[in-house]
N, C-alpha and C. Protein backbone atom coordinates (compact mmCIF):
# COMPACT_ATOMS: atom_id res chain seq x y z
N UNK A 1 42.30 -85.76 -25.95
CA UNK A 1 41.65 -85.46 -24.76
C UNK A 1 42.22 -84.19 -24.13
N UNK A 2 43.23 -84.09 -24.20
CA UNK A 2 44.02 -82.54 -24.01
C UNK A 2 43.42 -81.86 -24.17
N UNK A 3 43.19 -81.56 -25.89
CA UNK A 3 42.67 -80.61 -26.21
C UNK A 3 41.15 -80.68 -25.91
N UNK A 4 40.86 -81.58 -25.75
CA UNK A 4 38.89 -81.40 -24.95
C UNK A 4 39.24 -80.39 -23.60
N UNK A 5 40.05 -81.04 -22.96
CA UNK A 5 39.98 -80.60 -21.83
C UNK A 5 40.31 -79.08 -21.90
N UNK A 6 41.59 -78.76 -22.69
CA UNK A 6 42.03 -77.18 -22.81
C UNK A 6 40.91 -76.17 -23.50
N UNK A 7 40.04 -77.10 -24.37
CA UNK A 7 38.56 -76.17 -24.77
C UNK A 7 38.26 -76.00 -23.52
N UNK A 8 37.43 -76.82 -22.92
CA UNK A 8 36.67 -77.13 -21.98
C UNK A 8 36.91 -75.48 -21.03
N UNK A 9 37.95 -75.59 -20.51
CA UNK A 9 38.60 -74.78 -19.61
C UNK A 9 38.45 -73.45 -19.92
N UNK A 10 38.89 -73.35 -21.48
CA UNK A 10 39.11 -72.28 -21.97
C UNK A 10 37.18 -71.48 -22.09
N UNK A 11 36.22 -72.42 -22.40
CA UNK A 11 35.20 -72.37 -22.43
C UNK A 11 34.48 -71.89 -21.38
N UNK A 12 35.08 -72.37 -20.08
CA UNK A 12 34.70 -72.18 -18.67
C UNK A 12 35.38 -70.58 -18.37
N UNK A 13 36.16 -70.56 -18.73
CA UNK A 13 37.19 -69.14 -18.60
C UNK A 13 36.15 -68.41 -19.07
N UNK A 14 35.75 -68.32 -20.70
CA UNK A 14 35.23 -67.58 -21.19
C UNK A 14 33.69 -66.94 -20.63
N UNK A 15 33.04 -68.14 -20.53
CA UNK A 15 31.94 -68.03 -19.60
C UNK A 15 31.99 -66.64 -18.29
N UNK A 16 33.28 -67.58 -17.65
CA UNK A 16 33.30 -66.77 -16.05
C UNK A 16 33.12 -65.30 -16.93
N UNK A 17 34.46 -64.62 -17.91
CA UNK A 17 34.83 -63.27 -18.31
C UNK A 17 32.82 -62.78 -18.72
N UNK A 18 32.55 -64.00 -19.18
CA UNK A 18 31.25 -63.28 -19.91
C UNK A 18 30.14 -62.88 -18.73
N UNK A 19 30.23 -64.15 -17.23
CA UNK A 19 29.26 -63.45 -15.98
C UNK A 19 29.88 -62.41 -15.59
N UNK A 20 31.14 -61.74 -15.79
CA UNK A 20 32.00 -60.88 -14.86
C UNK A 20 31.37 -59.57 -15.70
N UNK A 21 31.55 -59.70 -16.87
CA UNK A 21 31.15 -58.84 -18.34
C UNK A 21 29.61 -58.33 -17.40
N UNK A 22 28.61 -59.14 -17.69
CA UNK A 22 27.11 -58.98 -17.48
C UNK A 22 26.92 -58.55 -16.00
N UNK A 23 27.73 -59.21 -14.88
CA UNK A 23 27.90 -58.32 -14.03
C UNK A 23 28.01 -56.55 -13.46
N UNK A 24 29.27 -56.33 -14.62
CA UNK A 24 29.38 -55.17 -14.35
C UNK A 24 29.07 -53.92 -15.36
N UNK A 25 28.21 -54.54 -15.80
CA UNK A 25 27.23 -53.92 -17.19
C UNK A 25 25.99 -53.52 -16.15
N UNK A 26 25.63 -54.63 -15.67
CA UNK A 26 24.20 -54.36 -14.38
C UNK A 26 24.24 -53.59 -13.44
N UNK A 27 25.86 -53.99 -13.04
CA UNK A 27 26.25 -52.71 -11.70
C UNK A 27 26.18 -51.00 -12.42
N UNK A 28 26.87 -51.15 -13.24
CA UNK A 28 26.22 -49.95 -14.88
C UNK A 28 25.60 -49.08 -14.69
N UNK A 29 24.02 -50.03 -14.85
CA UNK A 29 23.47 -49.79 -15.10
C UNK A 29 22.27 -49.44 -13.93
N UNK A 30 22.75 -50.19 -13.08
CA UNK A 30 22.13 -49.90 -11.53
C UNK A 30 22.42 -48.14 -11.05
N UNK A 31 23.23 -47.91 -11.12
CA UNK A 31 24.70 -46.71 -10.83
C UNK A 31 23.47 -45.30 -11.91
N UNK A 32 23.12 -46.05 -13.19
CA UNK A 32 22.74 -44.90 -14.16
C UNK A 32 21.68 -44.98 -13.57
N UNK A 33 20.78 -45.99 -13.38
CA UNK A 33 19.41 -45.94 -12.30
C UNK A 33 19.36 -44.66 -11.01
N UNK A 34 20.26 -44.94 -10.42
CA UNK A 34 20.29 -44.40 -9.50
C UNK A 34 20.29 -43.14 -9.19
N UNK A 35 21.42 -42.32 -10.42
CA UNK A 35 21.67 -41.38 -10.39
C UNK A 35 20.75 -40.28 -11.94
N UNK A 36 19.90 -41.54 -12.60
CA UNK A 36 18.41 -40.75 -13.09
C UNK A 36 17.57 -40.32 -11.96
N UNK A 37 17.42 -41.15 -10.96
CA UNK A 37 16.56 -40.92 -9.64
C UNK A 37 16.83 -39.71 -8.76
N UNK A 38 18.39 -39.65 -8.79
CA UNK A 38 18.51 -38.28 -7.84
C UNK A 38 18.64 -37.02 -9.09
N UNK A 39 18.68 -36.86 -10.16
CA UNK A 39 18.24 -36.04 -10.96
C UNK A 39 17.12 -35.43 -11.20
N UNK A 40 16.11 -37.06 -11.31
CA UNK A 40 14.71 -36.44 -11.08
C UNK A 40 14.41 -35.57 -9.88
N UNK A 41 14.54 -36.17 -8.97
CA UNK A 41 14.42 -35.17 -7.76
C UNK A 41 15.31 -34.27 -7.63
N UNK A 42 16.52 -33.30 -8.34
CA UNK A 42 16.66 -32.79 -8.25
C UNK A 42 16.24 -31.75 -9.50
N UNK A 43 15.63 -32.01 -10.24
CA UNK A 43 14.83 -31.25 -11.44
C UNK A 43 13.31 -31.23 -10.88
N UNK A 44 12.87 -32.16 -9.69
CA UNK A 44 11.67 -31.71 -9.37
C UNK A 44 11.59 -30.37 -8.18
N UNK A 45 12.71 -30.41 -7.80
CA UNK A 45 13.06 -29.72 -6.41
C UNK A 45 13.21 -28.38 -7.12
N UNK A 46 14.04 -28.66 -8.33
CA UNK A 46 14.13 -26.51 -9.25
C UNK A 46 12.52 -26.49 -9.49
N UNK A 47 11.88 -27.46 -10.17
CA UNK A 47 10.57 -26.73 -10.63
C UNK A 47 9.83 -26.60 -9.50
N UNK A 48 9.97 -27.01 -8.46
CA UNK A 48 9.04 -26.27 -7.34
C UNK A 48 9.67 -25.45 -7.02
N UNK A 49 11.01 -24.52 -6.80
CA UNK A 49 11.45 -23.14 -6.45
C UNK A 49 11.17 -22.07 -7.71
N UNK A 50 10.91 -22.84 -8.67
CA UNK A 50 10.84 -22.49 -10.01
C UNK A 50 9.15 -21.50 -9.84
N UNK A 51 8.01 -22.92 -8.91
CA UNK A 51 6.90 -22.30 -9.03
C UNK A 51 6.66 -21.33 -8.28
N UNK A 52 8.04 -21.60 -6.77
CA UNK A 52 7.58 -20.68 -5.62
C UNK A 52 8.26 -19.02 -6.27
N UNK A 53 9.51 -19.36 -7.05
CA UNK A 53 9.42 -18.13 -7.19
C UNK A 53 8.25 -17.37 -8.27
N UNK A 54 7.53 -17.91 -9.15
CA UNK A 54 6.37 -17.37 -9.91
C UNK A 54 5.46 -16.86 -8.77
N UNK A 55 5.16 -17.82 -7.98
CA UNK A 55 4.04 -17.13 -6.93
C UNK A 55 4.62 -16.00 -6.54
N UNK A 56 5.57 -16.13 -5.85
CA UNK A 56 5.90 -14.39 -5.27
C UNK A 56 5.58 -13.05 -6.06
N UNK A 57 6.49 -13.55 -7.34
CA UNK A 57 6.41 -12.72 -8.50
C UNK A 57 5.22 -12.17 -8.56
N UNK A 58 3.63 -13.36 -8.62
CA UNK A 58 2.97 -12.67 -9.00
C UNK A 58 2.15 -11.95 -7.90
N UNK A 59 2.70 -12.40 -6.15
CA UNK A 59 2.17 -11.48 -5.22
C UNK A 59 2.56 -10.47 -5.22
N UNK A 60 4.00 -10.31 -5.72
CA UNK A 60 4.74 -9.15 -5.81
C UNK A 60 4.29 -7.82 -6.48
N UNK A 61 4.00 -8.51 -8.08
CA UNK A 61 2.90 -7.75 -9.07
C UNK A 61 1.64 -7.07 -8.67
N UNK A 62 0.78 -7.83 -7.77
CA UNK A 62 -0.38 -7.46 -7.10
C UNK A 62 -0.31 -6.89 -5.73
N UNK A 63 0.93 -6.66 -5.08
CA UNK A 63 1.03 -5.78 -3.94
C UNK A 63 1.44 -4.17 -4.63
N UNK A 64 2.30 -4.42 -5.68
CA UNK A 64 2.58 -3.15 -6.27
C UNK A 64 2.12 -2.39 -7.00
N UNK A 65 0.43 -3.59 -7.71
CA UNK A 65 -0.66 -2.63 -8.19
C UNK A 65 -1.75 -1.98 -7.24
N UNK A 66 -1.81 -2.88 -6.15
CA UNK A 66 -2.25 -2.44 -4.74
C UNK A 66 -1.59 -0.84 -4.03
N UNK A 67 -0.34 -1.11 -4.01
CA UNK A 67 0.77 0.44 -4.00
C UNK A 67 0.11 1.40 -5.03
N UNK A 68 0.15 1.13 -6.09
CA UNK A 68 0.05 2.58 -6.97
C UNK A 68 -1.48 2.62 -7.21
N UNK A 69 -2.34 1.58 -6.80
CA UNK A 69 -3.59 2.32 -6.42
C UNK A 69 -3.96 2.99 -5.28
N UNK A 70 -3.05 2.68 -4.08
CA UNK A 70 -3.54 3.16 -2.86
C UNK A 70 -2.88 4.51 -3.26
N UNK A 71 -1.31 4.82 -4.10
CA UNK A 71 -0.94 5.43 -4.24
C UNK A 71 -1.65 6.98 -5.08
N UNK A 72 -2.25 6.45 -6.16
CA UNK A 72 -3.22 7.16 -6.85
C UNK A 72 -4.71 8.04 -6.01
N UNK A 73 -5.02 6.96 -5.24
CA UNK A 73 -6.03 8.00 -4.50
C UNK A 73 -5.50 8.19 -3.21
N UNK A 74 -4.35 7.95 -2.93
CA UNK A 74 -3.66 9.23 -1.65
C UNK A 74 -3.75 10.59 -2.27
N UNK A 75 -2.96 10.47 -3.82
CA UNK A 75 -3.19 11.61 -4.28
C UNK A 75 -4.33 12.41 -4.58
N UNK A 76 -5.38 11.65 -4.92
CA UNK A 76 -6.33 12.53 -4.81
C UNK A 76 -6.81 12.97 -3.98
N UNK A 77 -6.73 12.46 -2.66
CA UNK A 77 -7.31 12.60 -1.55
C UNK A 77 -6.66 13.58 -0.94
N UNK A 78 -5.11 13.58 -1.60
CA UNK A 78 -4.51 15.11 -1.33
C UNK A 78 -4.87 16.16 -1.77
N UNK A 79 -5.21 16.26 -3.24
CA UNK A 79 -5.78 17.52 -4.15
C UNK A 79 -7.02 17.34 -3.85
N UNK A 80 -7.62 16.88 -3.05
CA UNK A 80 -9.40 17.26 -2.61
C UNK A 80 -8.86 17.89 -0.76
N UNK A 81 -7.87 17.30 -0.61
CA UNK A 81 -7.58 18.13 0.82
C UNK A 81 -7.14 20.09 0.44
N UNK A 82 -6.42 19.98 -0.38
CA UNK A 82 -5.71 21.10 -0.73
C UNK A 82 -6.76 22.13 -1.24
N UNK A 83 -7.62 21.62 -2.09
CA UNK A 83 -9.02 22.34 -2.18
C UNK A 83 -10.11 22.54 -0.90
N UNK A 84 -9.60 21.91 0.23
CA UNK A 84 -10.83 22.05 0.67
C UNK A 84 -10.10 23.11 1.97
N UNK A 85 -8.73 23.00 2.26
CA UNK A 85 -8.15 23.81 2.77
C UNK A 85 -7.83 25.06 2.06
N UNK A 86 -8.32 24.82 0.87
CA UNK A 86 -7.56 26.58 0.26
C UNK A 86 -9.35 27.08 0.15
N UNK A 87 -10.08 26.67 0.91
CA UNK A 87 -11.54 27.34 0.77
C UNK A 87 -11.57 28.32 2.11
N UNK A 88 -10.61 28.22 2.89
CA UNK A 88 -10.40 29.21 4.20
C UNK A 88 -9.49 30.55 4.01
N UNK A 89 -10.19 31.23 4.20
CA UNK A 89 -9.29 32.98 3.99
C UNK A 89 -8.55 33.08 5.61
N UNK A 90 -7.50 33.45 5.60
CA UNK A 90 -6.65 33.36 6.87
C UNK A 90 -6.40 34.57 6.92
N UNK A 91 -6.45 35.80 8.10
CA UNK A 91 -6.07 36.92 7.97
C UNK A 91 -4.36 37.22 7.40
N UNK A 92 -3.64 37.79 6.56
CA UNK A 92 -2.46 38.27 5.89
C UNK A 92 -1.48 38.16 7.57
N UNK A 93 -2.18 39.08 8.33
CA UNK A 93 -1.24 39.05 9.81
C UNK A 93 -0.75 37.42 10.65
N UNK A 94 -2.34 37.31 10.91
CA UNK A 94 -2.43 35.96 11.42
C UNK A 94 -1.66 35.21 10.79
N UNK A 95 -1.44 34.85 9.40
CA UNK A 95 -0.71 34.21 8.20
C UNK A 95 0.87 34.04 8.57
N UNK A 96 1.28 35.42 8.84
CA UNK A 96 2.53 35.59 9.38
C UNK A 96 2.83 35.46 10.11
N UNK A 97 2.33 35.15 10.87
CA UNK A 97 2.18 35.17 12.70
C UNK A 97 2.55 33.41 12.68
N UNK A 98 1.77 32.74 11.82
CA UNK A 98 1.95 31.54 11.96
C UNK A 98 2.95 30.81 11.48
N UNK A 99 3.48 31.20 10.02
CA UNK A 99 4.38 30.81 9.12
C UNK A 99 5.79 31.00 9.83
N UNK A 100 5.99 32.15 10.15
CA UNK A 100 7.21 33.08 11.35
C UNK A 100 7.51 32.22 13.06
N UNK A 101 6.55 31.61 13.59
CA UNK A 101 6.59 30.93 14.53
C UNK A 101 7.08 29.46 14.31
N UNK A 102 7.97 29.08 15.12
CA UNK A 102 8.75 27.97 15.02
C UNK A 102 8.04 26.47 15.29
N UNK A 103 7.76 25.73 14.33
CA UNK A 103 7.13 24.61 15.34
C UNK A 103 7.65 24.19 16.30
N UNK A 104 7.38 23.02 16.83
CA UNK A 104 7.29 22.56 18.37
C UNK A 104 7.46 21.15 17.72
N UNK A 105 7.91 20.00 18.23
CA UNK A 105 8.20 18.53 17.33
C UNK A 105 6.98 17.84 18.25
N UNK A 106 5.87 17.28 16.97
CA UNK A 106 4.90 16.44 17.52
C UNK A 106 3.71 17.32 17.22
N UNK A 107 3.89 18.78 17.03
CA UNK A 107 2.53 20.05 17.22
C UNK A 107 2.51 20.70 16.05
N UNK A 108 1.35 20.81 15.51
CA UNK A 108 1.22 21.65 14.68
C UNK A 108 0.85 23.31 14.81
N UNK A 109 1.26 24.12 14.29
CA UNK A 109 1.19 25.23 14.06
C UNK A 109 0.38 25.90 13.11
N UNK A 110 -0.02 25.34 12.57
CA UNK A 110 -1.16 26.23 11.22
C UNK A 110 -2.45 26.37 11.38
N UNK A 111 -2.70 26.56 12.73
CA UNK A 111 -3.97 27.39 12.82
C UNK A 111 -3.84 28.62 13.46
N UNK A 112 -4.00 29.92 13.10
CA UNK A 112 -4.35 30.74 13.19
C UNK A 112 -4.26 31.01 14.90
N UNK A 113 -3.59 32.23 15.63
CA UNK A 113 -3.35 31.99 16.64
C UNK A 113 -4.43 32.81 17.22
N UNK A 114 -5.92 33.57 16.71
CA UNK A 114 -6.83 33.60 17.52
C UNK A 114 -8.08 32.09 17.32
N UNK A 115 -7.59 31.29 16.46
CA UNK A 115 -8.08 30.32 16.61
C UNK A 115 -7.90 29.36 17.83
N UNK A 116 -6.10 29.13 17.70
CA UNK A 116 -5.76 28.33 18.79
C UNK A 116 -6.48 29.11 19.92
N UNK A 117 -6.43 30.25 20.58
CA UNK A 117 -6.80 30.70 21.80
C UNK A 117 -8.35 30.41 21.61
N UNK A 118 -9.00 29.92 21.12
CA UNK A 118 -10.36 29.90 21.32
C UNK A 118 -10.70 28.75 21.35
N UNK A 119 -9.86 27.63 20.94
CA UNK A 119 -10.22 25.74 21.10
C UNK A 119 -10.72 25.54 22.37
N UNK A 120 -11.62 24.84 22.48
CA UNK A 120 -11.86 24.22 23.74
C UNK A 120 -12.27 25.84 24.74
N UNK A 121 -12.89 26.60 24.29
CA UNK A 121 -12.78 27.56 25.68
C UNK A 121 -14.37 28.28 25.01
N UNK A 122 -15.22 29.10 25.82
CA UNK A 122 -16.58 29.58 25.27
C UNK A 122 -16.28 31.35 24.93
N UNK A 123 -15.02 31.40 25.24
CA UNK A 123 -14.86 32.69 24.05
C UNK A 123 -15.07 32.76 22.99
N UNK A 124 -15.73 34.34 22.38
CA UNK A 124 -15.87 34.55 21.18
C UNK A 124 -14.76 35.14 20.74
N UNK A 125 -14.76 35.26 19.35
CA UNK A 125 -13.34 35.90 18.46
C UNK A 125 -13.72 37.61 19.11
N UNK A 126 -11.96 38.02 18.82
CA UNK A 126 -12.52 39.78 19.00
C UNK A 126 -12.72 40.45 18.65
N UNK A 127 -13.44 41.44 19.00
CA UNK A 127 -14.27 42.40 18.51
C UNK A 127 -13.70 42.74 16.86
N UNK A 128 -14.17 42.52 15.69
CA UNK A 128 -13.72 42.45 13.62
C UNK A 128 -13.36 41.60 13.50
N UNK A 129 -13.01 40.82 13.85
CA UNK A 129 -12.82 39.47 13.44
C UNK A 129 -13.64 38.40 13.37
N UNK A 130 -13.90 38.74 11.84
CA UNK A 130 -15.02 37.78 11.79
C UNK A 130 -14.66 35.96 11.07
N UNK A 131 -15.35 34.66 11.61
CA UNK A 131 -14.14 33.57 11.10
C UNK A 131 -15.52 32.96 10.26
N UNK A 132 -15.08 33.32 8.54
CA UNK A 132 -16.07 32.96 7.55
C UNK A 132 -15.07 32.03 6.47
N UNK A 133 -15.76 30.92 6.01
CA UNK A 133 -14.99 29.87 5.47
C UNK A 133 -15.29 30.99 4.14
N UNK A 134 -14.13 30.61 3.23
CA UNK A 134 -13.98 31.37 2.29
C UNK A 134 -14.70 30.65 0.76
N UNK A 135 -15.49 31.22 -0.53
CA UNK A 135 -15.89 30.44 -0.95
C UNK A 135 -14.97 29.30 -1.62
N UNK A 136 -15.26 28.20 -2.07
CA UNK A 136 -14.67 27.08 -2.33
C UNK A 136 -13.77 27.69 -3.98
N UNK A 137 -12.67 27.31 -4.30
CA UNK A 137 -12.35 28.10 -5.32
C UNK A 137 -12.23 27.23 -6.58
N UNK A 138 -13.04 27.26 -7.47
CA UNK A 138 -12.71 26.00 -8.61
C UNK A 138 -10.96 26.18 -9.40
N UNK A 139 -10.35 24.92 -9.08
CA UNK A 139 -9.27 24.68 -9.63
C UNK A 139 -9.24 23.68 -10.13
N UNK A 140 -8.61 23.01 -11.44
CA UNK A 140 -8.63 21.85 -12.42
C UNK A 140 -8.12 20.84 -10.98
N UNK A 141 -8.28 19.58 -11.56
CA UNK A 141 -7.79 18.23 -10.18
C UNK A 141 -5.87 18.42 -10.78
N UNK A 142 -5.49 18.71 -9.86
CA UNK A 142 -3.79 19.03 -10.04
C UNK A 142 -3.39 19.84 -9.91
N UNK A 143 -4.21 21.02 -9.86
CA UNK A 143 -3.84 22.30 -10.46
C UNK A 143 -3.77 22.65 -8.62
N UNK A 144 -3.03 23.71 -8.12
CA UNK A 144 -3.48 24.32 -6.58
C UNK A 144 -3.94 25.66 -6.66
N UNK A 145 -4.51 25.63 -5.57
CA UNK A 145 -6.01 27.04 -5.48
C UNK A 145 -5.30 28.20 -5.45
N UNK A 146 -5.67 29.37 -5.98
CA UNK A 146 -4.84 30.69 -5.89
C UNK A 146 -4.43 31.10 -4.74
N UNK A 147 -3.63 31.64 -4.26
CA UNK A 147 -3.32 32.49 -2.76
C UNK A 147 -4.15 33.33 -2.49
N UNK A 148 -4.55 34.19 -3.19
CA UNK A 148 -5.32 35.23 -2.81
C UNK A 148 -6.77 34.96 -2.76
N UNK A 149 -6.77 35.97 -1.55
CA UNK A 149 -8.39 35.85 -0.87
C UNK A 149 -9.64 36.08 -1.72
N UNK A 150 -10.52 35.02 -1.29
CA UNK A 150 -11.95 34.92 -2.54
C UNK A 150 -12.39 35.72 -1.99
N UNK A 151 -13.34 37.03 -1.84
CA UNK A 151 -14.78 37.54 -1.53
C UNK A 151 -15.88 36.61 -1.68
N UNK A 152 -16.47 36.82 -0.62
CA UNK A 152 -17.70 36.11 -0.16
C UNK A 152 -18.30 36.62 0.36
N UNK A 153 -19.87 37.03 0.31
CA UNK A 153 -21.13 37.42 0.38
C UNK A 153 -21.43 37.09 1.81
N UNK A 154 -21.47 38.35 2.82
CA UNK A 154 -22.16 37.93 3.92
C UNK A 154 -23.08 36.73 3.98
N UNK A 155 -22.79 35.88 5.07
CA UNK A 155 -24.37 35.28 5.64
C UNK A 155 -25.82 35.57 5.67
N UNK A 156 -26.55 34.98 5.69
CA UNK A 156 -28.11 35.92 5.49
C UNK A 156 -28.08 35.63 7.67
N UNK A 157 -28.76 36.48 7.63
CA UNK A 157 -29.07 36.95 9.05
C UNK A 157 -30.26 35.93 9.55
N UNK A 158 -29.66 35.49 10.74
CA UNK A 158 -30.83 34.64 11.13
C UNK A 158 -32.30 35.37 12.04
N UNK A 159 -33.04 35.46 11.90
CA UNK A 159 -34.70 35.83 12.76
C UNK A 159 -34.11 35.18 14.05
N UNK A 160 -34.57 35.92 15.27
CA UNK A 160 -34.31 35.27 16.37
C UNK A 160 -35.83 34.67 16.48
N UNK A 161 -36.28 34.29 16.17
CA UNK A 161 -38.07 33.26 17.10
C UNK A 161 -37.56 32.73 18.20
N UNK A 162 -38.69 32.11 18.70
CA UNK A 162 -38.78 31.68 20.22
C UNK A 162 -39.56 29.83 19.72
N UNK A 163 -38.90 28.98 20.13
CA UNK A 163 -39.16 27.61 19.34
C UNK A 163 -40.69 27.68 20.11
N UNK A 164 -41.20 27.21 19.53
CA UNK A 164 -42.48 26.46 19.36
C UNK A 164 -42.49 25.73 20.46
N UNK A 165 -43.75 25.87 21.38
CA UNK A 165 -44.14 24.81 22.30
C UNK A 165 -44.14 23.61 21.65
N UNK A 166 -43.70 22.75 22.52
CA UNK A 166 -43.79 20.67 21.88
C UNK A 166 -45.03 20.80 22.80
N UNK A 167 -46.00 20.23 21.41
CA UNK A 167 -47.17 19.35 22.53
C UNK A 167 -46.62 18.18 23.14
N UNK A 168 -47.81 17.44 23.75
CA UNK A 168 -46.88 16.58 24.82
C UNK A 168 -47.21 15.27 23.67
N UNK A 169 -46.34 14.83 23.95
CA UNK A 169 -46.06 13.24 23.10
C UNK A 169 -45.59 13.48 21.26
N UNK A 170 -45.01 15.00 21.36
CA UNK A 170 -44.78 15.27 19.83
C UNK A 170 -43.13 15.52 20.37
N UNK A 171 -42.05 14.88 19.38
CA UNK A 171 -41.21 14.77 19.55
C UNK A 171 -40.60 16.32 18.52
N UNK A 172 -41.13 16.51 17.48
CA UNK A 172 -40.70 17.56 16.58
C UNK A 172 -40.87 19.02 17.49
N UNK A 173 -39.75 20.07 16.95
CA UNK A 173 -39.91 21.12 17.29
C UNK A 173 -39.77 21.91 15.89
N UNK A 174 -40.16 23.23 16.34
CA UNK A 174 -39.95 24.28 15.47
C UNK A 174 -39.47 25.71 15.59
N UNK A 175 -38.51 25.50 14.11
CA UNK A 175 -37.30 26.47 15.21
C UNK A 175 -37.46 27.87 13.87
């Protein structure tokens, strides 16, 4: 009976070691649960900075093809300015007159200083000085217009007439 009893015990022992065992196999395994869970969310948390940084990237891409297109026709819009400013003959004096004069901060200076005196006022230019846009000068797109002055063909002379009576309820005239 001893020995029943010292099984017995020993049996009961073994048991307890084996709930203590399965116990802390579960606690384990609870613990690996847990910390798959904050992994996931922390592998879901990179792939969304993951996506936010792609988005930028690709606003980034499309603001900077936006740049070098706005960039591209600034430029042209410069070499169609530069052509359309090198279609004006500026007297050689006047030229110097202007280049030689100091700007002013905020003011421009490159018009011609019997021009400036004539803005805004019902004076005419003086007596040879005549102000004729110069002809337009073909230059390749890049290329800049020569310095020197184009010749250009007087104006044709206008007929002075006397306009045409408007009948009454006719809006057209004739000039």
């Amino acid at each position: 009976m001893d020995s029943g009893t010292r099984q017995v015990a020993e049996a009961g022992q073994a048991m307890s070691d084996l709930v203590g065992q399965v116990q802390r196999v579960n606690d384990l395994i609870s613990e690996i649960s847990a910390a798959t869970h904050e992994q996931t969310s922390g592998i879901s948390q990179v792939s969304d900075a993951v996506s936010q940084l792609d988005q930028v990237t690709q606003q980034n891409a499309a603001l900077v093809e936006e740049s070098a297109a706005a960039a591209g026709s600034l430029s042209q819009q410069a070499r169609s300015l530069v052509q359309v400013v090198g279609a004006f003959r500026v007297n050689e004096s006047d030229a110097a007159r202007a280049s030689a004069a100091p700007s002013t901060a905020g003011r421009s200076n490159l018009a011609p200083p019997a021009h400036n005196a004539l803005v805004g006022s019902s004076r005419s230019l003086p007596t040879g000085l005549k102000a004729q846009p110069a002809a337009r000068p073909q230059t390749a797109i890049g290329s800049t217009p020569s310095a020197s002055p184009v010749a250009m063909p007087a104006p044709a002379a206008v007929s002075p007439k006397a306009a045409a009576p408007v009948a009454a309820g006719d809006d057209w005239e004739t000039f």
